[in-house]
N, C-alpha and C. Protein backbone atom coordinates (compact mmCIF):
# COMPACT_ATOMS: atom_id res chain seq x y z
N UNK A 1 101.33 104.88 124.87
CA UNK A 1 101.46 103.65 124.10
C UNK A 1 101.90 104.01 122.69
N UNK A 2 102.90 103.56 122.01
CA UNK A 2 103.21 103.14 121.03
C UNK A 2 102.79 102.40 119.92
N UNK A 3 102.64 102.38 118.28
CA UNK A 3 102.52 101.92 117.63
C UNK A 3 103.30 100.76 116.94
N UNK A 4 103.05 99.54 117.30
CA UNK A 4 104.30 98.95 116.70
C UNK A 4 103.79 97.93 115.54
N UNK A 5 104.91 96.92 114.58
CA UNK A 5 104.17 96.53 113.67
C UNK A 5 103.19 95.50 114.30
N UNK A 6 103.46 94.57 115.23
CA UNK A 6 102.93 93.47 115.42
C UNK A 6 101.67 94.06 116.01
N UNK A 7 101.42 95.07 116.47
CA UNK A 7 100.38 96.01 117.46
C UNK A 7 99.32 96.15 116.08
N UNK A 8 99.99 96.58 114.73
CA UNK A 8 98.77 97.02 113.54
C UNK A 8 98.86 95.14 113.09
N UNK A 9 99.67 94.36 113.16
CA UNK A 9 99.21 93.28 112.58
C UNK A 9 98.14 92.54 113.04
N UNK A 10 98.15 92.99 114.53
CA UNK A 10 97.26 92.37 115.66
C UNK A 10 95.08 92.95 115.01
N UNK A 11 95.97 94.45 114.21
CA UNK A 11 94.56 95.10 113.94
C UNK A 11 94.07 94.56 112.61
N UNK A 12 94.81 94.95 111.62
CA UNK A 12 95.15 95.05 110.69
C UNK A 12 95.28 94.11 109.25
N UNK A 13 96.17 93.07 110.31
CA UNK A 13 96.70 91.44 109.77
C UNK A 13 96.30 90.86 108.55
N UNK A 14 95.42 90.60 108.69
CA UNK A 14 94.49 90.04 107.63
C UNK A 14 94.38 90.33 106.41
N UNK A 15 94.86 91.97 106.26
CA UNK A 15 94.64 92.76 104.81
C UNK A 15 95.60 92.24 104.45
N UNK A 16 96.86 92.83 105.28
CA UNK A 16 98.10 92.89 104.79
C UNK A 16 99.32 92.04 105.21
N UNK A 17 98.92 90.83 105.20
CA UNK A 17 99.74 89.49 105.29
C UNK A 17 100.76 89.45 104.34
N UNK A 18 100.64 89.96 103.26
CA UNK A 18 102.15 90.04 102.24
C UNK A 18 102.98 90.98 102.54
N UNK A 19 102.42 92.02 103.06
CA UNK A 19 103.24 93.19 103.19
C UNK A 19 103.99 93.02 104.04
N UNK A 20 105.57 93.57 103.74
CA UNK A 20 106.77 93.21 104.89
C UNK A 20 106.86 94.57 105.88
N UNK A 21 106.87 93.52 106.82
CA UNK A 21 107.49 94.47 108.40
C UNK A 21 108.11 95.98 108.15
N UNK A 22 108.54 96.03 107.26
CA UNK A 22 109.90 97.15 106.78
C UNK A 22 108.89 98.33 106.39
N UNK A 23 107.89 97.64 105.18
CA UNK A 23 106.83 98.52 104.63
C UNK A 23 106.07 99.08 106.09
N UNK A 24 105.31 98.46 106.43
CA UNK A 24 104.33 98.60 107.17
C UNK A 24 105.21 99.55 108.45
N UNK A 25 106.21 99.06 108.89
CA UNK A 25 106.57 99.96 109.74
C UNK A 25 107.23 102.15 109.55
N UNK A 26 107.11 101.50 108.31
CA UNK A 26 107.37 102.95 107.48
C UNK A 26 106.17 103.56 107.08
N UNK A 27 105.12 103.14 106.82
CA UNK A 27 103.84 103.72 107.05
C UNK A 27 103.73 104.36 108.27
N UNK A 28 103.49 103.53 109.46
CA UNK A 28 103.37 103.54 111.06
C UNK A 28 104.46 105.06 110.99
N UNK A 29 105.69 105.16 110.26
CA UNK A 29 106.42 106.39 111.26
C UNK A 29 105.81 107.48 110.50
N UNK A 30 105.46 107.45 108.95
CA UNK A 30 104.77 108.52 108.28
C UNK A 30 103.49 108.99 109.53
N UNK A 31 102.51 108.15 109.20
CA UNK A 31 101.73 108.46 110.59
C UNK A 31 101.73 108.87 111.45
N UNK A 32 102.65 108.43 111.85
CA UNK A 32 103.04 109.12 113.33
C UNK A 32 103.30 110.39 113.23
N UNK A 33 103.93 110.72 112.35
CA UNK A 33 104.71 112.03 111.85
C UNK A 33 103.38 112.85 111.33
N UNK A 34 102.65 112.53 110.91
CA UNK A 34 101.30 113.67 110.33
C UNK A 34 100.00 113.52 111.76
N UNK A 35 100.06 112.89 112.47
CA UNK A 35 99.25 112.90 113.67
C UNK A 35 99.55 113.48 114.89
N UNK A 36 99.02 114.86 115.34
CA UNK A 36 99.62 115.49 116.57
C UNK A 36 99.14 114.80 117.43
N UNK A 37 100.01 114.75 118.55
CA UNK A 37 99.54 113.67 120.12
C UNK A 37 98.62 114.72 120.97
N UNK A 38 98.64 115.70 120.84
CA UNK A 38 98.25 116.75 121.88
C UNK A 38 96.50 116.75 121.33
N UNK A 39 96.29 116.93 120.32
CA UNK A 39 95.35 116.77 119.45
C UNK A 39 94.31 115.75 119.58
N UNK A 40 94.87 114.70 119.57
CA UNK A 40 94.17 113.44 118.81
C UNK A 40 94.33 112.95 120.09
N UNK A 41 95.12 112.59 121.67
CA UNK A 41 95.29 112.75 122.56
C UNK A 41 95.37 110.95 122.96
N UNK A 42 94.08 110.54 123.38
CA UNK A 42 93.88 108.93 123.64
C UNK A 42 93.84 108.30 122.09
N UNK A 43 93.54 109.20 121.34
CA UNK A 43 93.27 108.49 119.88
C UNK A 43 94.09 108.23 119.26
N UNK A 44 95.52 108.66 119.36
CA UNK A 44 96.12 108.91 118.60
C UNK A 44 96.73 107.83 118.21
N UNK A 45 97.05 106.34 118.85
CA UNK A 45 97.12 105.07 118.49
C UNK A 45 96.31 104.45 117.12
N UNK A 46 95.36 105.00 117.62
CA UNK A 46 93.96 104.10 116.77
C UNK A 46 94.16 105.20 115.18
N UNK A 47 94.82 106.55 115.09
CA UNK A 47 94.66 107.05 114.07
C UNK A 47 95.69 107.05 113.44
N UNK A 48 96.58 106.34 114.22
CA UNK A 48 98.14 106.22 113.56
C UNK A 48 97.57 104.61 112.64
N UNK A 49 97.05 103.85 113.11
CA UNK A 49 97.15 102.44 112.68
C UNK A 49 95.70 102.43 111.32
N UNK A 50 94.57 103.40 111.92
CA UNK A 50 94.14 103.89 110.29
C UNK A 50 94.64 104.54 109.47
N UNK A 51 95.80 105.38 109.96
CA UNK A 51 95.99 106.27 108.66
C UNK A 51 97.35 105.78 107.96
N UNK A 52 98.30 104.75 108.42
CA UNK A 52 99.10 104.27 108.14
C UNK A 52 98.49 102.62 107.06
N UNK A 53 96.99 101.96 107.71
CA UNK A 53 96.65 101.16 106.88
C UNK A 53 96.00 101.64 105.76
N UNK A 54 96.03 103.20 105.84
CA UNK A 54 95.30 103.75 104.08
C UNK A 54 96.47 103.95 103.77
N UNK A 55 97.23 104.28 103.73
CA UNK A 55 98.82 104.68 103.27
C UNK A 55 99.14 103.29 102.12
N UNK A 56 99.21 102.06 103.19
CA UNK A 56 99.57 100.83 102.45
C UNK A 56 98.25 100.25 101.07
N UNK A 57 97.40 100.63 101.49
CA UNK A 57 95.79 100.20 100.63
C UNK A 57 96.48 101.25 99.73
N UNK A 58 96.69 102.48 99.26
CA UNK A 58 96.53 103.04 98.43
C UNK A 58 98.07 102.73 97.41
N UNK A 59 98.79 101.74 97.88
CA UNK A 59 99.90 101.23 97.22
C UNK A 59 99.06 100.60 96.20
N UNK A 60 99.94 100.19 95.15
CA UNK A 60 99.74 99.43 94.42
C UNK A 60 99.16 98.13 94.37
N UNK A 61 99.86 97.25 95.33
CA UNK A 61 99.38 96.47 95.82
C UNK A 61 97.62 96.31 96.84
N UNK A 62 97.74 97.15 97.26
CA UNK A 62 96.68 97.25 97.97
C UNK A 62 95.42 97.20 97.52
N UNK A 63 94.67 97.25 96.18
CA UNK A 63 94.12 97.31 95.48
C UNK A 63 92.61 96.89 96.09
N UNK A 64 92.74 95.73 96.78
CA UNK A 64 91.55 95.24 97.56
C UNK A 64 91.06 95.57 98.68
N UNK A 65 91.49 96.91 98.98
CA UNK A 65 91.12 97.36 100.55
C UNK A 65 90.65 98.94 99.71
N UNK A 66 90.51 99.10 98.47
CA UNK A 66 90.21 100.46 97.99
C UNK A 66 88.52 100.23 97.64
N UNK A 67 88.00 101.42 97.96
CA UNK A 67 86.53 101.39 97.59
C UNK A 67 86.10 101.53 96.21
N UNK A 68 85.30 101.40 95.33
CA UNK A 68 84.84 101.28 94.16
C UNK A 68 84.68 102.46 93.80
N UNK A 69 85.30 102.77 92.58
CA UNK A 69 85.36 103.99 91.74
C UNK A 69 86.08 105.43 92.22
N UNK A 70 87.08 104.81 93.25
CA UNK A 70 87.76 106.51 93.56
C UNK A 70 89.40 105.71 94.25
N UNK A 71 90.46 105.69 93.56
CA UNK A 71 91.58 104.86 93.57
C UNK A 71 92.55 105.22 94.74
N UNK A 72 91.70 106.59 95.80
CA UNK A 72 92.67 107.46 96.53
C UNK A 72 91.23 107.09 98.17
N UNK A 73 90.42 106.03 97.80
CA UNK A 73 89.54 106.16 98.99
C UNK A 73 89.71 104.74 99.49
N UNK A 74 90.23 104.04 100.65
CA UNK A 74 90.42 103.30 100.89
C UNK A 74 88.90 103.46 102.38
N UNK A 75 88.65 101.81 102.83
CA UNK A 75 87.98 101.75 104.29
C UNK A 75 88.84 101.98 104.75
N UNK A 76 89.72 102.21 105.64
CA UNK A 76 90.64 102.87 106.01
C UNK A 76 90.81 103.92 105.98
N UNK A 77 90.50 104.78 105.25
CA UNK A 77 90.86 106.37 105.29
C UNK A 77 89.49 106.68 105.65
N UNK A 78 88.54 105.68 105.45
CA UNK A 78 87.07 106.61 105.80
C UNK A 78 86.90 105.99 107.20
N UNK A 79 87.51 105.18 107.82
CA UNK A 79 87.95 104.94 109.68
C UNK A 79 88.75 106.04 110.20
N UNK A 80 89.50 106.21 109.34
CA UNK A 80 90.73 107.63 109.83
C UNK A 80 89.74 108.65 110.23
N UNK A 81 89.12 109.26 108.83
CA UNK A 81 88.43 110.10 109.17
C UNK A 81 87.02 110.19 109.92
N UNK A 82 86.73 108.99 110.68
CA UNK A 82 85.57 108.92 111.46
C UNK A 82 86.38 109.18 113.00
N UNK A 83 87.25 108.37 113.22
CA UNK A 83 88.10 109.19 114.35
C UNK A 83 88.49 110.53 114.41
N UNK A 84 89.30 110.42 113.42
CA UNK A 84 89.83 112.36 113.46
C UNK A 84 88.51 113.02 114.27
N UNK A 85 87.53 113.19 113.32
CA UNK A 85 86.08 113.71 113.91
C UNK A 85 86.08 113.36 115.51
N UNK A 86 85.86 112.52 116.06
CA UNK A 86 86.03 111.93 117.14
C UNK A 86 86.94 112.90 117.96
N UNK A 87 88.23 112.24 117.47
CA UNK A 87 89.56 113.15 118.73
C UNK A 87 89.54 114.63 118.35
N UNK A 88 88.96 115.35 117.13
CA UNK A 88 89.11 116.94 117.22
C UNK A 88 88.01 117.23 117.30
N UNK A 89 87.05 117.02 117.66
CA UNK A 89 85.51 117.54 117.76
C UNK A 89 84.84 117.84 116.42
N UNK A 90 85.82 117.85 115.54
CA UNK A 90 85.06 118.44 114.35
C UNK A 90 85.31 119.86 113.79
N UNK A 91 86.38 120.67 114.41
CA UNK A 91 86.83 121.36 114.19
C UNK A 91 88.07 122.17 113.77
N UNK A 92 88.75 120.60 114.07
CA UNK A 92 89.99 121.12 113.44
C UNK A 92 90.74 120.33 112.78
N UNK A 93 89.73 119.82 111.30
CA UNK A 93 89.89 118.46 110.91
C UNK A 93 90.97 119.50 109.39
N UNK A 94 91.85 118.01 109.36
CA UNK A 94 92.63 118.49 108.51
C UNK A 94 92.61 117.64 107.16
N UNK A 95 92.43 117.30 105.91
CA UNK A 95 92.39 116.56 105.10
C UNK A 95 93.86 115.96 104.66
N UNK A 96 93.62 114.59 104.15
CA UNK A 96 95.03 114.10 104.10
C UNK A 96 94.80 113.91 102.74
């Protein structure tokens, strides 16, 4: 399965209702591109669509999906990294 935009809007939606298709789908290929499939295996959907919705939170815009007092920590990146844990056991976690 594939990541597509309407697939993270379906997740996602709600945050990022302003953000255009164009953006969001350019997140989704960054993601894709820093997430090994072999790795992350069944997960790798679910960690493409967290780690692509911290990507957009940590825009400028995004401002309201960032946690209090650290401008680089979005809910989103701390979902990323509760999966990662998940699909690598915990051992072969890589920081983004």
């Amino acid at each position: 399965m594939s990541v597509s935009v309407s697939s993270f809007r379906a997740r996602h939606g709600s945050t990022f209702t302003a953000t255009s298709d164009d953006l969001i789908q350019e997140c989704l290929d960054e993601a894709a591109a820093l997430i090994n499939a072999t790795t992350w295996g069944t997960f790798r959907d679910i960690g493409i669509k967290c780690l692509a919705a911290h990507l957009l939170a940590v825009e400028p815009f995004g401002e309201p999906a960032r946690l209090v007092g650290d401008l680089n920590s979005t809910i989103y990146g701390r979902e990323f990294k509760r999966y990662q844990k998940i699909a690598t056991f915990g051992f072969r976690n890589a920081s983004f």
